[in-house]
N, C-alpha and C. Protein backbone atom coordinates (compact mmCIF):
# COMPACT_ATOMS: atom_id res chain seq x y z
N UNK A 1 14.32 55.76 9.09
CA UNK A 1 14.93 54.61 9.68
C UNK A 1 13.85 53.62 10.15
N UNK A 2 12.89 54.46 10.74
CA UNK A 2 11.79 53.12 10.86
C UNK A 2 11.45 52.96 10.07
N UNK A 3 11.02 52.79 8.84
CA UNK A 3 9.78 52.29 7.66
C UNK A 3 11.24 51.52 7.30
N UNK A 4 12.54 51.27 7.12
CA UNK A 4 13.32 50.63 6.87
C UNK A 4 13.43 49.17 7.87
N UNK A 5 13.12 49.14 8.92
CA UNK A 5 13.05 48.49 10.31
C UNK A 5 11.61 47.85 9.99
N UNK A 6 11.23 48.60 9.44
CA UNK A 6 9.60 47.99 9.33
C UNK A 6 9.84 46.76 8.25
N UNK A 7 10.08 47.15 6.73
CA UNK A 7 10.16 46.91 6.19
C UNK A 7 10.69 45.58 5.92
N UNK A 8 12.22 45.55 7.17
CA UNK A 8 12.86 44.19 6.70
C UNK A 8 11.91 43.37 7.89
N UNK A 9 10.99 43.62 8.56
CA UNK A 9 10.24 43.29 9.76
C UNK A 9 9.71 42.31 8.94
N UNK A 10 8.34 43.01 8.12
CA UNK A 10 7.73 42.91 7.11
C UNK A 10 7.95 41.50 6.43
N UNK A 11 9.60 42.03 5.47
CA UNK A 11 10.01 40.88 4.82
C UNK A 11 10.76 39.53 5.68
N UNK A 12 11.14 39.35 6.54
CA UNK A 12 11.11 38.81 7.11
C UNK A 12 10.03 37.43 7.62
N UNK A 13 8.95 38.22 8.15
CA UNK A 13 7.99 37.64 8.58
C UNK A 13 7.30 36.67 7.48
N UNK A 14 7.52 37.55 6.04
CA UNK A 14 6.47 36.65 4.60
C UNK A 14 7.73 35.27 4.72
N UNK A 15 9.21 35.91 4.71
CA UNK A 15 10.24 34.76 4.72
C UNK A 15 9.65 33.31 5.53
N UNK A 16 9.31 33.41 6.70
CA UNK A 16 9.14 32.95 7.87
C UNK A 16 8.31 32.14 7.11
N UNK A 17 7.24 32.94 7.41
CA UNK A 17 5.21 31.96 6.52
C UNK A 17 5.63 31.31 5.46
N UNK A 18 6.60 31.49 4.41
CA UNK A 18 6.42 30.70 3.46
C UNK A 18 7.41 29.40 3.54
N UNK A 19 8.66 29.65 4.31
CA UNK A 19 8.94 28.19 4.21
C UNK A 19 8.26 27.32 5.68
N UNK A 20 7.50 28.38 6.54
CA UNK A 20 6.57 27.10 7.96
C UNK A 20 5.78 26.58 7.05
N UNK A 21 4.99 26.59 6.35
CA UNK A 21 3.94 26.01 6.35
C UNK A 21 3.26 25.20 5.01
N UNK A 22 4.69 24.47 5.13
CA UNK A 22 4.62 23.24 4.18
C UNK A 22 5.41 21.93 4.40
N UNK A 23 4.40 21.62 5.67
CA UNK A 23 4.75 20.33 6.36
C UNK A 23 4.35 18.64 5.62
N UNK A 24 5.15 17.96 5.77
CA UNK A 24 4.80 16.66 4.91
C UNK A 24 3.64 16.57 5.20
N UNK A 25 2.48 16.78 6.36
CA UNK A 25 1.54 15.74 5.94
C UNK A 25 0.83 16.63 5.16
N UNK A 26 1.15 17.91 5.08
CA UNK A 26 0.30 19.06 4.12
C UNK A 26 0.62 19.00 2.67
N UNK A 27 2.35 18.35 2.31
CA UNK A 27 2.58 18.01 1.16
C UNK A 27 1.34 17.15 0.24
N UNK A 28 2.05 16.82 -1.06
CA UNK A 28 1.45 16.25 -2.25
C UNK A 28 1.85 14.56 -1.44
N UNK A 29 0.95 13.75 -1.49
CA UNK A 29 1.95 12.53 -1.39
C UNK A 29 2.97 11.76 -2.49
N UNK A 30 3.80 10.89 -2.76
CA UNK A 30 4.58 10.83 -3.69
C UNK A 30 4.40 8.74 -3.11
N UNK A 31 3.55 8.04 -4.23
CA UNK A 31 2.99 6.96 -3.81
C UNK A 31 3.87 6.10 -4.71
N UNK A 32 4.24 4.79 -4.20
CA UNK A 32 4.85 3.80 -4.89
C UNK A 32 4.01 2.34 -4.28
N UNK A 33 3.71 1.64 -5.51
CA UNK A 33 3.73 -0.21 -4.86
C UNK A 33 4.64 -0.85 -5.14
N UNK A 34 4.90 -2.18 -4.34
CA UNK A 34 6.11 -2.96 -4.59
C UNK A 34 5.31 -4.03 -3.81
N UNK A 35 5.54 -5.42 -3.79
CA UNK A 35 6.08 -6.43 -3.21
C UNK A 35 4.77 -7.05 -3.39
N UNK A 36 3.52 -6.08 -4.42
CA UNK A 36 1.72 -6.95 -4.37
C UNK A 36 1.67 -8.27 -5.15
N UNK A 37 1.02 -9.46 -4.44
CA UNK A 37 1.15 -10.86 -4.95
C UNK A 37 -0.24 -11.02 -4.54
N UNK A 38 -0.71 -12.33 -4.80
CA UNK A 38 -2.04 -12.69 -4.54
C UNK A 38 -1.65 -14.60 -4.34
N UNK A 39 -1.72 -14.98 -3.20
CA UNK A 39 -1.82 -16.40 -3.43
C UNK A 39 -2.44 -17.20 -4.20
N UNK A 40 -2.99 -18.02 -4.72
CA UNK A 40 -3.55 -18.99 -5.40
C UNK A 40 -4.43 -19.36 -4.18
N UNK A 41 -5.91 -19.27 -4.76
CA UNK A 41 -6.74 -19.62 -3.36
C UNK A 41 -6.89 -21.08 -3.54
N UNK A 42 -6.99 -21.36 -2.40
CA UNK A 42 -7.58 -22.96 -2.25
C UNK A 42 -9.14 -23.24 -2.81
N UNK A 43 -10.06 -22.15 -2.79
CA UNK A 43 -11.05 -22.45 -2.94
C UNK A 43 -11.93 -21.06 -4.39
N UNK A 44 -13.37 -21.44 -5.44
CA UNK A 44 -12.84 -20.52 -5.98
C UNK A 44 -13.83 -19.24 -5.58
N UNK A 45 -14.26 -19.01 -4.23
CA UNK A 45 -15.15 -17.96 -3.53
C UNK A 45 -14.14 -17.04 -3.46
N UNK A 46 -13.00 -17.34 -2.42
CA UNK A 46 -12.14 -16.26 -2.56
C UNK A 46 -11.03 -15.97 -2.53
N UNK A 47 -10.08 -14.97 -2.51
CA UNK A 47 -8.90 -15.13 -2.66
C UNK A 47 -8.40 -13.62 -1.96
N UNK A 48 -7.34 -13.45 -1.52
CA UNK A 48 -6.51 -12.71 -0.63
C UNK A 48 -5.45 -11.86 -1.52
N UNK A 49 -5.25 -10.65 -0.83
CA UNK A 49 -3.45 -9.80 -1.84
C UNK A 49 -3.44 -9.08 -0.88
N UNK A 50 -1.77 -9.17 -1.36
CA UNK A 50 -0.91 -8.39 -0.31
C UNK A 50 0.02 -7.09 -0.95
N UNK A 51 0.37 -6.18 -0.45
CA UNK A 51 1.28 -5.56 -1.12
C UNK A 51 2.02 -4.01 0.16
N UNK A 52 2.84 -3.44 -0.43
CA UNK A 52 3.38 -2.22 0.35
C UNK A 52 3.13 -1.25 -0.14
N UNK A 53 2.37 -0.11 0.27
CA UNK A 53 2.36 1.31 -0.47
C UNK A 53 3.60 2.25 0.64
N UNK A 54 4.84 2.59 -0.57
CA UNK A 54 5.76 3.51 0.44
C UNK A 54 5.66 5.28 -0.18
N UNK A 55 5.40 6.08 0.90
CA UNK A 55 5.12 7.30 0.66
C UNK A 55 6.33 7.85 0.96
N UNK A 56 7.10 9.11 0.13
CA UNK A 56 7.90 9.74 -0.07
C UNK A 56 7.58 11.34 0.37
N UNK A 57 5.78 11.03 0.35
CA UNK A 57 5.75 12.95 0.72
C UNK A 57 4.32 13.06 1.87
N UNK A 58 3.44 13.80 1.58
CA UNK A 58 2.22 14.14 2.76
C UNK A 58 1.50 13.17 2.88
N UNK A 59 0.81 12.93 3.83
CA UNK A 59 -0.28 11.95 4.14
C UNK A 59 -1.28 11.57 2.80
N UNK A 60 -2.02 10.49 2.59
CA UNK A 60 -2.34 9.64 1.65
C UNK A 60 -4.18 9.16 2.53
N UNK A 61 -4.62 8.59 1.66
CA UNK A 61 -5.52 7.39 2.55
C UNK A 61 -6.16 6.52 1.16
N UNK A 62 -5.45 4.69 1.61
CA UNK A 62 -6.11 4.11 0.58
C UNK A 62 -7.69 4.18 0.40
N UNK A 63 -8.54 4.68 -0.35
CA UNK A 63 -10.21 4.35 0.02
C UNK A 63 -10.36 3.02 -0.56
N UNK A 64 -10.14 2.70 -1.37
CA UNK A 64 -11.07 1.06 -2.22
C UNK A 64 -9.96 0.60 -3.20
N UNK A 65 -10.42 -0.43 -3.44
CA UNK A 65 -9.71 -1.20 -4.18
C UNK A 65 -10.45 -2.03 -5.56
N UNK A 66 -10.57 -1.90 -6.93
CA UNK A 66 -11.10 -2.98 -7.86
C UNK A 66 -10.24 -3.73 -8.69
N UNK A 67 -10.75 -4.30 -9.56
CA UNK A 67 -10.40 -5.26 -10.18
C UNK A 67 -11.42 -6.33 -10.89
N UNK A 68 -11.37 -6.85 -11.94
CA UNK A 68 -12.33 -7.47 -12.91
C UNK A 68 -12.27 -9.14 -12.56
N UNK A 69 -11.47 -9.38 -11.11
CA UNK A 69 -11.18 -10.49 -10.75
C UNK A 69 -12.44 -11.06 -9.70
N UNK A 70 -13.25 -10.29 -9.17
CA UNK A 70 -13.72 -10.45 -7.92
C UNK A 70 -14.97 -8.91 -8.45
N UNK A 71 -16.35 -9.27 -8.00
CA UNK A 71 -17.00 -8.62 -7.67
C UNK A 71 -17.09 -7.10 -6.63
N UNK A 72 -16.39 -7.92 -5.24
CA UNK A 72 -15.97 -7.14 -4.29
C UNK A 72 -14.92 -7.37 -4.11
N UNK A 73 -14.50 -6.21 -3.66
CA UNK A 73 -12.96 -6.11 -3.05
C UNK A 73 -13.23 -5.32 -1.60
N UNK A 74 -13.07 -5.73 -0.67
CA UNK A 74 -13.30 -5.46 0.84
C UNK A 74 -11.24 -5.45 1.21
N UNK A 75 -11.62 -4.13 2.37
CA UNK A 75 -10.29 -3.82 2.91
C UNK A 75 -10.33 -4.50 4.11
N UNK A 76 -9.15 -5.28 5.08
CA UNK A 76 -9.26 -5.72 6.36
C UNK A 76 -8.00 -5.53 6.93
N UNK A 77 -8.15 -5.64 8.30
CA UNK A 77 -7.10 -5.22 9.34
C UNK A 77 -7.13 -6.49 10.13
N UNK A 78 -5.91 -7.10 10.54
CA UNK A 78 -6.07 -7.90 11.74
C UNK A 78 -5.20 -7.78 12.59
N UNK A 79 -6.12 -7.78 13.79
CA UNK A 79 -4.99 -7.49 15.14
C UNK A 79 -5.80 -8.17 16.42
N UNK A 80 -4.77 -9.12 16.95
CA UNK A 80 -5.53 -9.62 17.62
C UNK A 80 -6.11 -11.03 17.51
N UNK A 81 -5.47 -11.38 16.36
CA UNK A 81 -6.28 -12.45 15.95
C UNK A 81 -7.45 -12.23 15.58
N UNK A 82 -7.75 -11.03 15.28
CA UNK A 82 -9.42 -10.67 14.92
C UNK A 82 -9.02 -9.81 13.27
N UNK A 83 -9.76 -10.59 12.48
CA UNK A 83 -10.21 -9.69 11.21
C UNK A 83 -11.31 -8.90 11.08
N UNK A 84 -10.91 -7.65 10.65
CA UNK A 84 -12.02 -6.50 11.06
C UNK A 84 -12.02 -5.67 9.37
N UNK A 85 -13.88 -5.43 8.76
CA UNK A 85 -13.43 -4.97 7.72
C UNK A 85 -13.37 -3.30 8.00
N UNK A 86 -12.54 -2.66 7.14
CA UNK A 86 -12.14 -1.69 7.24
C UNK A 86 -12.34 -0.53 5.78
N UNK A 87 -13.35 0.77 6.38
CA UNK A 87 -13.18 1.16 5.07
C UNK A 87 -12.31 2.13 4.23
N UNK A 88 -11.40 2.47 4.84
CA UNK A 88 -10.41 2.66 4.73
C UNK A 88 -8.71 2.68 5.19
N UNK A 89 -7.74 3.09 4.98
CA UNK A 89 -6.42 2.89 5.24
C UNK A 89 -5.57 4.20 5.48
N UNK A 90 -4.93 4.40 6.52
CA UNK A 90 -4.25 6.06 6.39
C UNK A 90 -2.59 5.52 5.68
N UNK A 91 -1.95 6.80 4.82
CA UNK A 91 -0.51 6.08 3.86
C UNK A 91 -0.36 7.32 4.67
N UNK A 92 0.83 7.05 6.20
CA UNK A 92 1.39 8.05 6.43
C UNK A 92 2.55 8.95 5.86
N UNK A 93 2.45 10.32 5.79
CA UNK A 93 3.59 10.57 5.16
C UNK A 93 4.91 10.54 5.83
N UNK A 94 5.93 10.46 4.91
CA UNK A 94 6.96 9.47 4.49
C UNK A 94 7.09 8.45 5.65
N UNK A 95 6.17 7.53 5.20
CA UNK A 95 5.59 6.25 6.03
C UNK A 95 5.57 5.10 5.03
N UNK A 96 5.07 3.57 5.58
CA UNK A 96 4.48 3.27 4.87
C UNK A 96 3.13 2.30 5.10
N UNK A 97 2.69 1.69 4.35
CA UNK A 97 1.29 0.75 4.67
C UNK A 97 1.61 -0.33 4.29
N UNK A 98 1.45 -1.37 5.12
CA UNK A 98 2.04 -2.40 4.41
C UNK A 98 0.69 -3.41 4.58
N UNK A 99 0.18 -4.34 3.62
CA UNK A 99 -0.52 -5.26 3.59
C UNK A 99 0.27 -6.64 3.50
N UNK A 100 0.24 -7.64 4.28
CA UNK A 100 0.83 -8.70 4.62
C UNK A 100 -0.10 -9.90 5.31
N UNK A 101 0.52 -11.15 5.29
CA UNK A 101 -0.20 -12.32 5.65
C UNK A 101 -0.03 -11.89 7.54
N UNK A 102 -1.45 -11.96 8.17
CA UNK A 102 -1.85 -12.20 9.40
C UNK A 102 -1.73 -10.24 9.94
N UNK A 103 -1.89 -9.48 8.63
CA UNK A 103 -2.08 -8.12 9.18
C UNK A 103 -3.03 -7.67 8.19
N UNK A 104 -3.05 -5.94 7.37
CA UNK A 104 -3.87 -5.69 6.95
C UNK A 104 -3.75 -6.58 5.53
N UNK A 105 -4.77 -6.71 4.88
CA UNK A 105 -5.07 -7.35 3.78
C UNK A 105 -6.22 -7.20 2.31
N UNK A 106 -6.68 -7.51 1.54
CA UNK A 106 -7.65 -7.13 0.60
C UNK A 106 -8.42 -8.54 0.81
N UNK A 107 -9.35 -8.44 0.31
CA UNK A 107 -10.48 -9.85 0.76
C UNK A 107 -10.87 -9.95 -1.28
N UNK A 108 -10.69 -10.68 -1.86
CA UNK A 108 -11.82 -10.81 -3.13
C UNK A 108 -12.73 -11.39 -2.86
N UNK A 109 -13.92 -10.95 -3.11
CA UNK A 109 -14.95 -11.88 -2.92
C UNK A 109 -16.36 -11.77 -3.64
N UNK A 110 -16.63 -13.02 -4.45
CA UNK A 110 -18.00 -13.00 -5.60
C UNK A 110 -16.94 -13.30 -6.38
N UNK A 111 -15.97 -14.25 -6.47
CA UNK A 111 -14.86 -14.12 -7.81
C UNK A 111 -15.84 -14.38 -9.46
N UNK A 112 -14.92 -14.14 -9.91
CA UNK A 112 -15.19 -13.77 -11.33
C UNK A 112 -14.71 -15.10 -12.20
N UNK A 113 -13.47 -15.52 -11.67
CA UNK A 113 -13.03 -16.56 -12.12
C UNK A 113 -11.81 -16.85 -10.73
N UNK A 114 -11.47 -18.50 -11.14
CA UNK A 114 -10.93 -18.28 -9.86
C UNK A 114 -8.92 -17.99 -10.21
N UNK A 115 -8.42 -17.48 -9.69
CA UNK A 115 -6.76 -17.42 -10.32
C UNK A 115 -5.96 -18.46 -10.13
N UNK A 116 -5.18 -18.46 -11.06
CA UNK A 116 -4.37 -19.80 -10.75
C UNK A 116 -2.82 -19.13 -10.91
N UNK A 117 -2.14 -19.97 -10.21
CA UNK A 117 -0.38 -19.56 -9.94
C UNK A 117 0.16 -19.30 -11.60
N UNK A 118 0.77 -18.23 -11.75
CA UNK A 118 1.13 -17.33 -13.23
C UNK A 118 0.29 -16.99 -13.43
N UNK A 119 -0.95 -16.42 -13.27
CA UNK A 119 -1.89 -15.74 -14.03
C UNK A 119 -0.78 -14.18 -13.37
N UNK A 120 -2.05 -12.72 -13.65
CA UNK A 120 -1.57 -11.76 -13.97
C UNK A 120 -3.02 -11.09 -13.41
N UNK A 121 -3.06 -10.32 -12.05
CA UNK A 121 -4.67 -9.64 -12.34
C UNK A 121 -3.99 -8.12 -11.64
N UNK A 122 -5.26 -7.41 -12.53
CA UNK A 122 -4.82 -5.97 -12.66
C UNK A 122 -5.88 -5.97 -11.19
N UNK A 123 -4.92 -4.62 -10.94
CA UNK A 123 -5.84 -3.98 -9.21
C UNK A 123 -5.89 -2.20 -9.35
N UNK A 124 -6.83 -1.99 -9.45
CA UNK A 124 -6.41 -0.18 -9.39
C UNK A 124 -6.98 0.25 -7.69
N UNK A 125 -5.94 0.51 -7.32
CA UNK A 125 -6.15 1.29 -5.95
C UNK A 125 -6.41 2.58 -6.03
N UNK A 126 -7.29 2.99 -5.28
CA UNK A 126 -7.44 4.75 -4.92
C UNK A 126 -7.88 5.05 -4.04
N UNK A 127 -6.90 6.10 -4.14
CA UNK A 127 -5.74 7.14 -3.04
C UNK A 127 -7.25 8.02 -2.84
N UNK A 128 -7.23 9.02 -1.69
CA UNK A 128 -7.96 9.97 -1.70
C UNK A 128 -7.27 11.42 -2.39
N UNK A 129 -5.73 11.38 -2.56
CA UNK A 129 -5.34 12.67 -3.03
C UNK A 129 -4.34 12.39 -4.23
N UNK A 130 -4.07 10.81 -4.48
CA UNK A 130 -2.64 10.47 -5.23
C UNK A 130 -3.75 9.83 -6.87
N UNK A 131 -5.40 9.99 -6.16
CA UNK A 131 -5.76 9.06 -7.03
C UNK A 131 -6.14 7.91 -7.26
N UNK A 132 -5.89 7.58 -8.52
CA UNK A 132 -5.80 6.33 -9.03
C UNK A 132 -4.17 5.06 -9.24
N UNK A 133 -4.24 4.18 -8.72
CA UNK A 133 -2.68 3.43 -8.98
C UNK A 133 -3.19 2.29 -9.78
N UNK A 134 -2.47 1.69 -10.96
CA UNK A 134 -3.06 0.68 -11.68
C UNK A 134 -2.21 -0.41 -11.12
N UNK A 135 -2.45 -1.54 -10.96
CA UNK A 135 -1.16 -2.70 -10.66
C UNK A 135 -1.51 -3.62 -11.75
N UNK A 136 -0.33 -4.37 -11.89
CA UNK A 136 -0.50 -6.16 -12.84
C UNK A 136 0.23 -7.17 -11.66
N UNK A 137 -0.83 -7.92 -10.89
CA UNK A 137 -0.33 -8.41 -9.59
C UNK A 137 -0.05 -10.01 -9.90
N UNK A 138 1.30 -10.85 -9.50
CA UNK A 138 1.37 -11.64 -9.98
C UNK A 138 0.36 -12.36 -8.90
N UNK A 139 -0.31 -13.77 -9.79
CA UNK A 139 -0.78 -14.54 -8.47
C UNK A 139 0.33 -16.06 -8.43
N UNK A 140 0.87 -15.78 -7.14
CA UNK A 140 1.70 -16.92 -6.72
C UNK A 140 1.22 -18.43 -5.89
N UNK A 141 2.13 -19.32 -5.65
CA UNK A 141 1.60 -20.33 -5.22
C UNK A 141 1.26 -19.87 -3.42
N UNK A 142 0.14 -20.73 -2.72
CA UNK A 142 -1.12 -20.30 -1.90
C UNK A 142 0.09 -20.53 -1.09
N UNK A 143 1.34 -20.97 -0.62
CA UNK A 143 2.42 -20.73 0.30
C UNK A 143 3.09 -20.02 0.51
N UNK A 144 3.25 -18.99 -1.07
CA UNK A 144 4.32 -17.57 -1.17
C UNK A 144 4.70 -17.18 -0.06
N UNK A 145 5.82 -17.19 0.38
CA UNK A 145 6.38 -15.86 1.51
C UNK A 145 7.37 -15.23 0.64
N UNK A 146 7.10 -14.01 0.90
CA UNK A 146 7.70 -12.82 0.31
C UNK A 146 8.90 -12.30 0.76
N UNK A 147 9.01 -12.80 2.23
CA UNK A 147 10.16 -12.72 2.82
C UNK A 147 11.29 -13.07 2.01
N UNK A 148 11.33 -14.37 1.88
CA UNK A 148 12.23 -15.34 1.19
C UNK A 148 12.01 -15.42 0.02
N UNK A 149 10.97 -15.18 -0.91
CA UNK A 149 10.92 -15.22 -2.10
C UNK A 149 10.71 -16.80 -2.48
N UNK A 150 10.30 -17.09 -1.82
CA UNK A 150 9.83 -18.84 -1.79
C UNK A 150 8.60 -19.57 -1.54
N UNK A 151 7.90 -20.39 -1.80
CA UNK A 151 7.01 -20.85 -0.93
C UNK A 151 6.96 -21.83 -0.73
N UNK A 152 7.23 -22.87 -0.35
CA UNK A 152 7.58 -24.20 0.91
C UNK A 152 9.03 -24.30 1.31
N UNK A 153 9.11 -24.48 3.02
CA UNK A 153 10.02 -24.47 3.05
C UNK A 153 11.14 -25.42 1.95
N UNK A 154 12.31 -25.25 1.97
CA UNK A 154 12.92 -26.18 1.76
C UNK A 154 14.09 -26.79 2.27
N UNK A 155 14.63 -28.38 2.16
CA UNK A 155 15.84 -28.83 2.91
C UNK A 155 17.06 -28.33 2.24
N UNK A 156 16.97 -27.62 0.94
CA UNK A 156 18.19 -27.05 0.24
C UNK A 156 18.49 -25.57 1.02
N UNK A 157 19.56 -25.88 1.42
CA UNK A 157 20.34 -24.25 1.93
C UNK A 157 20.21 -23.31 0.77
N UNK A 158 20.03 -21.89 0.94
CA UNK A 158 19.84 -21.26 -0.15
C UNK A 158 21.02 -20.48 -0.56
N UNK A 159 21.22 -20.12 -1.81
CA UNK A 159 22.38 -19.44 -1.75
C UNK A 159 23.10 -18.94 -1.11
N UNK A 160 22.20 -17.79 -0.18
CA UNK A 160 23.31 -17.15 1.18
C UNK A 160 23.80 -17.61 1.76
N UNK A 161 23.04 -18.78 1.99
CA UNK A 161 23.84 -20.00 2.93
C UNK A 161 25.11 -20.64 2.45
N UNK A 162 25.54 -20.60 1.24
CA UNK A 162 26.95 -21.41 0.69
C UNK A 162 28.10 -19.93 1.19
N UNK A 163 29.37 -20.97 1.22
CA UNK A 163 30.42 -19.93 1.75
C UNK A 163 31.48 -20.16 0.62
């Protein structure tokens, strides 16, 4: 009767260990981009991109960023009204990172050529555990908000607005 007592003790306990200890941030991460644009710079030194990485599984961390657009690609954070470069990014799991105008951001800089509104520039981001991510980032006009999908305001009500 004991080595039976033992036994389901035993099995039990492996039960236990194997489903504790596979917590998201210990997971695989499961990485997506969406929403990456690049304004049209005003000038042709440098130019700015934005985008969202949304994680579905364990912790992530963007390290760097290239592209055949720009020499360097520098990571930045702003808070505070202060831009700070940064050399890396944490992609919390099932979190996300979002790069946006007047927060974190990508810097190009040494351009290569300068982009103009419809061009198309590739970005490969990498992950410390997801890798490599390839993008084809549109570059939009230097007003884009993404919010609205627009860039200058305008006096035309927009669709949602008609009843």
């Amino acid at each position: 009767m004991r080595a039976t007592a033992l036994a389901a003790a035993l099995t039990t306990g492996l039960l236990l260990t194997g489903c504790g200890g596979d917590t998201a941030d210990e997971g695989e991460p499961r990485l997506s981009v969406g929403g990456a644009y690049i304004p049209a710079p005003p000038t042709a030194d440098l130019a700015s991109g934005y985008f969202v990485v949304s994680n579905s599984g364990g912790a992530d961390r963007l390290t760097s960023v290239t592209t055949d657009l720009a020499e360097t690609v520098t990571l930045h954070s702003t808070a505070n009204g202060r831009m700070k470069e940064k050399s890396s990014f944490t992609v919390p799991a099932d979190g996300t990172l979002e790069f946006a105008r007047g927060g974190n951001h990508l810097m190009f800089e040494e351009l290569t050529r300068r982009p103009e509104q419809g061009d198309r520039v590739t970005l490969k981001l990498r992950f410390e555990k997801a890798g490599v991510i390839t993008l084809e980032v549109p570059v939009r006009e230097a007003t884009y908000n993404p919010a609205n999908g627009k860039s200058a305001p305008s006096s035309h009500p927009s669709d949602a607005d008609h009843h």
